[in-house]
Protein backbone atom coordinates (compact mmCIF):
# COMPACT_ATOMS: atom_id res chain seq x y z
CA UNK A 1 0.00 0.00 0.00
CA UNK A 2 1.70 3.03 -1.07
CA UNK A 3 0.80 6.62 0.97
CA UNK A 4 1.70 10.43 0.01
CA UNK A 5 2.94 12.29 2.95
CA UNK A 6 2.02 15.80 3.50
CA UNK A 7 4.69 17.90 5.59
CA UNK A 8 6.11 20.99 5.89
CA UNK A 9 10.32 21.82 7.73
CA UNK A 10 12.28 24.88 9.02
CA UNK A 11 15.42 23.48 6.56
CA UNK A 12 18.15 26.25 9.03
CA UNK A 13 19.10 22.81 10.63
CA UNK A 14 18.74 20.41 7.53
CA UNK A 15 21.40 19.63 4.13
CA UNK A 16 18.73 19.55 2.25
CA UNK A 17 16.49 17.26 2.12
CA UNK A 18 18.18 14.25 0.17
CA UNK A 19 20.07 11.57 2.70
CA UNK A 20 23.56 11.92 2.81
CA UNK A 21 26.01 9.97 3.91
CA UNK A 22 27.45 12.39 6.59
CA UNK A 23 25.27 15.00 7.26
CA UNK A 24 21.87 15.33 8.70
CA UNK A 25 18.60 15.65 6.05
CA UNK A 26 14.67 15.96 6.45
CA UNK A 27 14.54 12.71 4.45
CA UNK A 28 17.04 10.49 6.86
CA UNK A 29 15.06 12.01 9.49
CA UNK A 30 11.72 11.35 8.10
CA UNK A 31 13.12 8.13 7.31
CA UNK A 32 13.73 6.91 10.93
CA UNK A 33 10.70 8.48 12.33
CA UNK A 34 8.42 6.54 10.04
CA UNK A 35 10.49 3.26 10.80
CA UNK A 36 9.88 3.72 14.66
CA UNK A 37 6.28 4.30 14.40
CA UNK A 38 5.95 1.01 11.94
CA UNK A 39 8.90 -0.90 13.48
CA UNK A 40 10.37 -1.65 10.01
CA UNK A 41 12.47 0.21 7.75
CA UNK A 42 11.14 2.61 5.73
CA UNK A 43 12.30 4.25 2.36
CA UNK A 44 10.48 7.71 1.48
CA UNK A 45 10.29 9.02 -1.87
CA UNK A 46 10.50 12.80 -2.29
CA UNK A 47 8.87 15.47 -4.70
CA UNK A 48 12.23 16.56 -5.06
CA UNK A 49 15.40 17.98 -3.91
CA UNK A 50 15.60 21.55 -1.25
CA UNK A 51 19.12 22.81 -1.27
CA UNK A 52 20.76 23.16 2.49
CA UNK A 53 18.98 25.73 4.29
CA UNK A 54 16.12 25.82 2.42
CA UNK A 55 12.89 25.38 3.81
CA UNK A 56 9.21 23.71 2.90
CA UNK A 57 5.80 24.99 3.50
CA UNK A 58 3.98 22.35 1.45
CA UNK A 59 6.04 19.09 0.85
CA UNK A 60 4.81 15.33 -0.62
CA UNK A 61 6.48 12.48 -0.44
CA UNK A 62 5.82 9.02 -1.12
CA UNK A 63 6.43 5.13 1.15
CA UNK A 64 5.20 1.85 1.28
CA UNK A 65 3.22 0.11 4.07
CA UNK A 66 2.40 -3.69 4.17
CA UNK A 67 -0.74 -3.00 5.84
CA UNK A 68 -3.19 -0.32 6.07
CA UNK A 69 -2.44 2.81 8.32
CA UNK A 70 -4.75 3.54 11.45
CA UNK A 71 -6.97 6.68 11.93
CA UNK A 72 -4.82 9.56 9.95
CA UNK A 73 -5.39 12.60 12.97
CA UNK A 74 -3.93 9.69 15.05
CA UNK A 75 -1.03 8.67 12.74
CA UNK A 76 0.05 12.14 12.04
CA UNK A 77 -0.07 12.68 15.84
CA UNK A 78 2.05 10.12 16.50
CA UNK A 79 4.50 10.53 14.10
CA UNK A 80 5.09 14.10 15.18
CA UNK A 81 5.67 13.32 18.85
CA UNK A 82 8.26 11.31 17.14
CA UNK A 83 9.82 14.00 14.94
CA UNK A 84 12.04 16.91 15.92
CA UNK A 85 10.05 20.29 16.04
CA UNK A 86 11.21 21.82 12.92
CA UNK A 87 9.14 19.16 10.96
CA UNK A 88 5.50 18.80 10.69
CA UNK A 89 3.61 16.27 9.36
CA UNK A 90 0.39 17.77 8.33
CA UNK A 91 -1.84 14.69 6.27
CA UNK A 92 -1.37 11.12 4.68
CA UNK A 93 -3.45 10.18 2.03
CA UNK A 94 -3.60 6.35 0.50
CA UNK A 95 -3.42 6.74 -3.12
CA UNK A 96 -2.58 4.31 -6.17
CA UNK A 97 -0.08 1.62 -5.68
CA UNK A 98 2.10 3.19 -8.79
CA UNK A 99 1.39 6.69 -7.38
CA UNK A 100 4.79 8.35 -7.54
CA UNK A 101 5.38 11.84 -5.48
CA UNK A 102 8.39 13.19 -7.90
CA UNK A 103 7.36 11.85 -11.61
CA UNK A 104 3.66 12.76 -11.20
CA UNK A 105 3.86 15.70 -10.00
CA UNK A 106 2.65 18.71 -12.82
CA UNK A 107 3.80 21.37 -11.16
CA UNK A 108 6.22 22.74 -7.99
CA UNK A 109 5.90 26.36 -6.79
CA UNK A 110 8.48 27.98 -4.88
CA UNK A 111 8.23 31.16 -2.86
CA UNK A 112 10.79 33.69 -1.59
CA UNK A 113 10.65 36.44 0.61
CA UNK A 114 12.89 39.64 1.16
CA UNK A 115 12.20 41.95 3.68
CA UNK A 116 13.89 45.33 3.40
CA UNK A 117 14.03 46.01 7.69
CA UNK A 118 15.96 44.05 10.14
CA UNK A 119 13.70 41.72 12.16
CA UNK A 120 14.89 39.18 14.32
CA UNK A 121 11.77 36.56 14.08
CA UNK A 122 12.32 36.50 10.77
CA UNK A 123 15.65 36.21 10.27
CA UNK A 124 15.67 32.34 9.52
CA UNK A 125 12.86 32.95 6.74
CA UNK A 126 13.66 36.10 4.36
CA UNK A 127 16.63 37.39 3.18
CA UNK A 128 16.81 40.90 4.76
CA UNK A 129 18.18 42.88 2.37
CA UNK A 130 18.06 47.00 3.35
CA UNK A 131 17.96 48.86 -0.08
CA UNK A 132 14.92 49.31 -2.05
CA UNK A 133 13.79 47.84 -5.10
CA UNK A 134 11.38 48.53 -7.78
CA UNK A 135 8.97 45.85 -7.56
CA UNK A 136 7.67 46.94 -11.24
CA UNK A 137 10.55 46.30 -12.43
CA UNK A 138 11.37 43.17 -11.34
CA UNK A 139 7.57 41.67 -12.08
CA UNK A 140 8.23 43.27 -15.60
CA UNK A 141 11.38 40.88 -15.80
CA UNK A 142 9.69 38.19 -14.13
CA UNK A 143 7.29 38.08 -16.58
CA UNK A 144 9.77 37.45 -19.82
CA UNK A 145 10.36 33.85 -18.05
CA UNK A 146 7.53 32.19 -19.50
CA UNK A 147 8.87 32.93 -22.65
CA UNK A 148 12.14 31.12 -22.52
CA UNK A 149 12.53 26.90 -22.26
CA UNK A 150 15.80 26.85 -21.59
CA UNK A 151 17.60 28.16 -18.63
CA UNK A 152 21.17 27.17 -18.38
CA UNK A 153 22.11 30.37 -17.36
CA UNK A 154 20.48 29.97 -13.82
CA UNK A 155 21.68 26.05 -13.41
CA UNK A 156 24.02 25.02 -11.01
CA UNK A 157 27.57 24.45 -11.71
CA UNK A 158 28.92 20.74 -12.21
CA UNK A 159 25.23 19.65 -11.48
CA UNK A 160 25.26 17.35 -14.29
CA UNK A 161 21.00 18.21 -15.21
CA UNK A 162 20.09 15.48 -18.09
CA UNK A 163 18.21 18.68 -19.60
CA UNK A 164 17.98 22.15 -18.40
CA UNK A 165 14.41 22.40 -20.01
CA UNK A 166 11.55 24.07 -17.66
CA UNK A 167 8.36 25.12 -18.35
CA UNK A 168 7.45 28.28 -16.45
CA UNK A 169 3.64 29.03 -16.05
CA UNK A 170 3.91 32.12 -13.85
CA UNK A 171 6.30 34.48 -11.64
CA UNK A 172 5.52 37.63 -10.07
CA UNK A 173 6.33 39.74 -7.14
CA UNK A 174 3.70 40.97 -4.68
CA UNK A 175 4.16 42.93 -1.12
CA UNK A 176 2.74 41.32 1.73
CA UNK A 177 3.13 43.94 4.74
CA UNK A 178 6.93 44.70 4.91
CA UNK A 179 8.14 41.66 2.60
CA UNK A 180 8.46 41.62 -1.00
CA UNK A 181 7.27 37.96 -1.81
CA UNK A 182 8.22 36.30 -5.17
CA UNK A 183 6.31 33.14 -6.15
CA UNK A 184 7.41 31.04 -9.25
CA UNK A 185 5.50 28.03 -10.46
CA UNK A 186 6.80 25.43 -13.21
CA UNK A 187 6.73 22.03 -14.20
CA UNK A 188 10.25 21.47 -12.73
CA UNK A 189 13.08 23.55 -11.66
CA UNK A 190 17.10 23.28 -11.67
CA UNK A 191 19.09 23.05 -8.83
CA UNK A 192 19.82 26.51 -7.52
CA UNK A 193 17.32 28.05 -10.14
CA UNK A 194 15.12 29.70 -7.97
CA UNK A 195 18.12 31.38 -5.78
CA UNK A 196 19.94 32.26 -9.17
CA UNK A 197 16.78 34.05 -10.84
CA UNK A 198 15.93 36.22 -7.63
CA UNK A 199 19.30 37.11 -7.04
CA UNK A 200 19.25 38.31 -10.87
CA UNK A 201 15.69 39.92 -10.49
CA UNK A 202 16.82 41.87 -7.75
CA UNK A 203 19.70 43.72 -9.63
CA UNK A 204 16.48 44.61 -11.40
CA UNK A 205 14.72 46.06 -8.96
CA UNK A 206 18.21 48.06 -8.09
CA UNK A 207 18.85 49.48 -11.58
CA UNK A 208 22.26 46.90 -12.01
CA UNK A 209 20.36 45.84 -14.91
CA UNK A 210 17.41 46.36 -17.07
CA UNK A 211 14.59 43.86 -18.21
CA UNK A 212 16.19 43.68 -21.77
CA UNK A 213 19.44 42.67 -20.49
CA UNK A 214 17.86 40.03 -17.73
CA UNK A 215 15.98 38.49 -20.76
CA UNK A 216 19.20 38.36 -22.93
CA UNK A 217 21.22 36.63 -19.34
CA UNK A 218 18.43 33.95 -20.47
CA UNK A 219 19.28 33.50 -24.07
CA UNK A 220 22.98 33.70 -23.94
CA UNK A 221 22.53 29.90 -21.60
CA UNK A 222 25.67 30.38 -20.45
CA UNK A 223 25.69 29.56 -16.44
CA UNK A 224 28.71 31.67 -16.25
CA UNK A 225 27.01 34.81 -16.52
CA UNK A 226 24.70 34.45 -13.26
CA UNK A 227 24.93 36.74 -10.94
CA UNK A 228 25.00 35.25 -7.98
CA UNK A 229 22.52 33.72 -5.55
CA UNK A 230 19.82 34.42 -3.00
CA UNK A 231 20.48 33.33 0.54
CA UNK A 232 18.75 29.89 0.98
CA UNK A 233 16.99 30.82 4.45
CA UNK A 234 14.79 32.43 2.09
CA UNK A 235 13.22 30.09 0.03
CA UNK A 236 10.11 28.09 0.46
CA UNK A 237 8.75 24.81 -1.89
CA UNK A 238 5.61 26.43 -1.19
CA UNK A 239 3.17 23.68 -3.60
CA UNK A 240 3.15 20.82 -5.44
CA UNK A 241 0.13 19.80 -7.65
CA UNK A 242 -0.66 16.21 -8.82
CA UNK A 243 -4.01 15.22 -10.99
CA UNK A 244 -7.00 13.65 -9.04
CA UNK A 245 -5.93 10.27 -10.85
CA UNK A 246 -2.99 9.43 -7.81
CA UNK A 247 -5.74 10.03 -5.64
CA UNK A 248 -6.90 7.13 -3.27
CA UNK A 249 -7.35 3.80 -4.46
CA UNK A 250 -9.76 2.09 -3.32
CA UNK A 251 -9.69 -1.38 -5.09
């Protein structure tokens, strides 16, 4: 029987959240937590990879159980007395036996936030970054992404991507009180995309660069030419949507 896991983690602590050999992750931890509540091992399957420091509002993943999981309030409950407090389990949902939480997924959104003044309870979860930007600007950047496929420019060095193809359905900047709050949704991202594109869109917004010249950064694909990247502790995998098919099966 093969569950979807609904969380949510404050990364600050984590490597990301693939298992490594020598370093702590949200999947290793994860990992163990599920195998003391079942008393077997357990392998979980992720929607995909958060950088170190990165954190998740909305996560899915994916493991096997030989026999049908009690009352969900009562699971989740359970399993979170059992997991540190910087990761939540929020729902578990039975769905198809071939149900997979990476390859079906249609879409990931990501979110990042910049505040502009110093604030200590928030330190952990926006990049505070004291000199103003021009949020027009940047949103009128933002918006030439859907246009592109391919963004090599904003992939990771030595990452070794099979294909640095992404679909981008939307990107814009709103302000939400004092933070300036960027949410990008697409059908997959790079490693270090995300970081590489705000960190781009913000010498926007500070008159480093126009527009024009962020759309040509795109066409030149050449990852050399990135300029820089965002501060992880700013970054959220905010969503990820999968079609009603995965959805509980009940056979």
């Amino acid at each position: 029987m093969r569950y979807f896991i609904y969380l949510s983690y404050d990364g600050s602590a984590y490597c990301g959240w693939q298992r490594q050999p020598d370093a702590p992750t949200v999947q290793q931890t994860l990992e163990e937590a599920l195998g003391t509540l079942l008393r077997r091992p357990v392998a979980v399957t992720g929607a995909g990879r958060t950088d170190t420091g990165v954190h998740a509002s909305r996560y899915v993943a994916h493991f096997d159980c030989g026999e049908e999981i009690g009352p969900v309030a009562r699971t989740c409950y359970r399993l979170n007395s059992i997991l540190p407090s910087d990761i939540a389990v929020h729902d578990l949902r039975r769905v198809a036996d071939d149900a997979h939480a990476r390859f079906d997924a249609l879409s990931r959104e990501y979110t990042y936030y910049i505040r502009r003044s110093k604030h200590p309870f928030d330190r952990n979860f926006s990049w505070q970054y004291g000199v103003e930007l021009d949020m027009e600007r940047m949103n009128e950047a933002a918006a030439r992404l859907s246009d592109y496929r391919d963004f090599t420019t904003f992939a990771k060095l030595n990452s070794a991507n099979k294909t640095n193809i992404c679909r981008i359905s939307s990107a814009r900047w709103t302000r939400e009180g004092e933070r300036l709050v960027f949410r990008i949704r697409a059908d997959r991202f790079l490693r270090n995309m995300v970081r590489a594109i705000v960190a781009a869109l913000v010498d926007v917004g500070r008159g480093k660069i126009n527009p024009e010249r962020f759309a040509e950064l795109i066409e030149l694909r050449d990852l050399s030419l990135a300029r820089g990247s965002a501060p992880a502790r700013g970054l959220f995998l905010s969503d990820v949507e999968y079609g009603a098919e995965i959805e509980y099966d009940n056979h």
